[in-house]
C-alpha atoms as a PDB file:
ATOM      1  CA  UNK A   1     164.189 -45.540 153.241  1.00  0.00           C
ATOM      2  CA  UNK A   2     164.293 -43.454 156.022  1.00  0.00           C
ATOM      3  CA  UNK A   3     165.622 -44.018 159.410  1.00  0.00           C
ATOM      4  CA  UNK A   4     162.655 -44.498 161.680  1.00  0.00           C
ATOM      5  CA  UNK A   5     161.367 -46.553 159.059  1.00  0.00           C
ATOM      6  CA  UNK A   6     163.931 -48.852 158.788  1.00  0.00           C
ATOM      7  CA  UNK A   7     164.469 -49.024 162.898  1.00  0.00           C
ATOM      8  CA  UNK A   8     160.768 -50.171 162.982  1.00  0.00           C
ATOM      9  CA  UNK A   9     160.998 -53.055 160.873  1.00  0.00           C
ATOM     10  CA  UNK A  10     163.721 -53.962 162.792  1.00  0.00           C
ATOM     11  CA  UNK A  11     161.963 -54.057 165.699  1.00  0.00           C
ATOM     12  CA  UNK A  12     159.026 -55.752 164.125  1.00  0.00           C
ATOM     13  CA  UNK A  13     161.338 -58.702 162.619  1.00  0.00           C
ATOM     14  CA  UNK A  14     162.748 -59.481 165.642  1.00  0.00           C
ATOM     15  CA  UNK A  15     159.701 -59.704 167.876  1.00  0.00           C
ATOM     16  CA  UNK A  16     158.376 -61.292 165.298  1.00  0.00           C
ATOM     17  CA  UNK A  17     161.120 -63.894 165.340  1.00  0.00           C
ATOM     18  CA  UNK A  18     161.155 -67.342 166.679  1.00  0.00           C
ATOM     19  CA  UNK A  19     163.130 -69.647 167.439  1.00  0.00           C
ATOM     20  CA  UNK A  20     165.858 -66.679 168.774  1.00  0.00           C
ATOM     21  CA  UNK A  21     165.001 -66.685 172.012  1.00  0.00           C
ATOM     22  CA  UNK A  22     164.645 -63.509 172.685  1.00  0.00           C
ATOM     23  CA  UNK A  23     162.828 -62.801 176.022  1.00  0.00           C
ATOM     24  CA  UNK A  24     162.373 -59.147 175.861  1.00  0.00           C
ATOM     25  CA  UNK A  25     162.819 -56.435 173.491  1.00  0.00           C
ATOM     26  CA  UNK A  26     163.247 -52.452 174.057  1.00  0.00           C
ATOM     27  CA  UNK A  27     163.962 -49.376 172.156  1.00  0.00           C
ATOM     28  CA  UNK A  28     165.146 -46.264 173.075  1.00  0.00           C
ATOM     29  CA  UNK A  29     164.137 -43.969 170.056  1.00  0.00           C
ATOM     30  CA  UNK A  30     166.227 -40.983 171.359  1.00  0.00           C
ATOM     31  CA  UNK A  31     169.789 -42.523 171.057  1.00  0.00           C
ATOM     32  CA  UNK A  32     168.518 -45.329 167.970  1.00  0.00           C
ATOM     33  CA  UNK A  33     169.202 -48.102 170.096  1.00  0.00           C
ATOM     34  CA  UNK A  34     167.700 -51.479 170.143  1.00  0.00           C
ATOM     35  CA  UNK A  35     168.115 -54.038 173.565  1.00  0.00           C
ATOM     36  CA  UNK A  36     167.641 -57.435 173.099  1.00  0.00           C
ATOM     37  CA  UNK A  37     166.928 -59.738 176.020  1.00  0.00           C
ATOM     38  CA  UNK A  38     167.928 -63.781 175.165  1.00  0.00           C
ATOM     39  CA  UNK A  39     166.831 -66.993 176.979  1.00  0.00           C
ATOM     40  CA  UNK A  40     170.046 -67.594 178.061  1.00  0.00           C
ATOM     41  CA  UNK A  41     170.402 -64.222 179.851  1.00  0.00           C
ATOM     42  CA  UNK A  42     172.371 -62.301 177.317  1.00  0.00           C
ATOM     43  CA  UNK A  43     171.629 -58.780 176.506  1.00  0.00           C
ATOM     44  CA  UNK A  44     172.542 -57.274 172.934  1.00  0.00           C
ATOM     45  CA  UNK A  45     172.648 -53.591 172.004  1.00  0.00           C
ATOM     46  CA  UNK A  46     172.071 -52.431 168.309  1.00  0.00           C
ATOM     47  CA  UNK A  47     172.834 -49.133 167.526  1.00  0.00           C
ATOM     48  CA  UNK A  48     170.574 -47.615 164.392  1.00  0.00           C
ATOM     49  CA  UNK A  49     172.134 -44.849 162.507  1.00  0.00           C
ATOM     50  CA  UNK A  50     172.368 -43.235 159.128  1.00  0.00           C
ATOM     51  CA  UNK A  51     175.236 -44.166 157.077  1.00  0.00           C
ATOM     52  CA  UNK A  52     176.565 -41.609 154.459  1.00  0.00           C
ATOM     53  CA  UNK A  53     179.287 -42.515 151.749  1.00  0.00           C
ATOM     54  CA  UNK A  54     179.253 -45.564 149.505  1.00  0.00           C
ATOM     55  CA  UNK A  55     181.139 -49.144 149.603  1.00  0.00           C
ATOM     56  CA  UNK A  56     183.931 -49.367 151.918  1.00  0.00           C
ATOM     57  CA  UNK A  57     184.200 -45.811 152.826  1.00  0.00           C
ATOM     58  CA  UNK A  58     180.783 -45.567 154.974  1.00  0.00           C
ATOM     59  CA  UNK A  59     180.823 -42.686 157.803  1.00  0.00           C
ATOM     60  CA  UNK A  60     178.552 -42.341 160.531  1.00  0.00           C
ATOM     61  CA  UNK A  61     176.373 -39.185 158.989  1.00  0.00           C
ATOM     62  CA  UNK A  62     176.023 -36.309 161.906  1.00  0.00           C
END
């Protein structure tokens, strides 16, 4: 799966959710990052990056 791919369906499942309460939703493709507006006024940054390794040794890949 690639990266963009995977980011997207992100961003689809959680504007798709309910009962989360998220207010407002924003990406900003160029750094892979995700903000998430709640109800309650909380903000929430996911970062989306490519992982390389396997099981517990996973490293950021460059």
């Amino acid at each position: 799966m690639e990266l963009n791919y995977f980011r997207d369906r992100l961003f689809d499942l959680l504007n798709d959710s309910e009962g989360m309460g998220i207010t407002d939703l924003n990406t900003d493709e160029r750094n892979g990052l995700l903000t998430v507006m709640t109800e309650d006024g909380n903000v929430f940054e996911i970062v989306c990056q490519q992982a390389a390794g396997k099981g517990d040794g996973w490293m950021t890949a460059s």
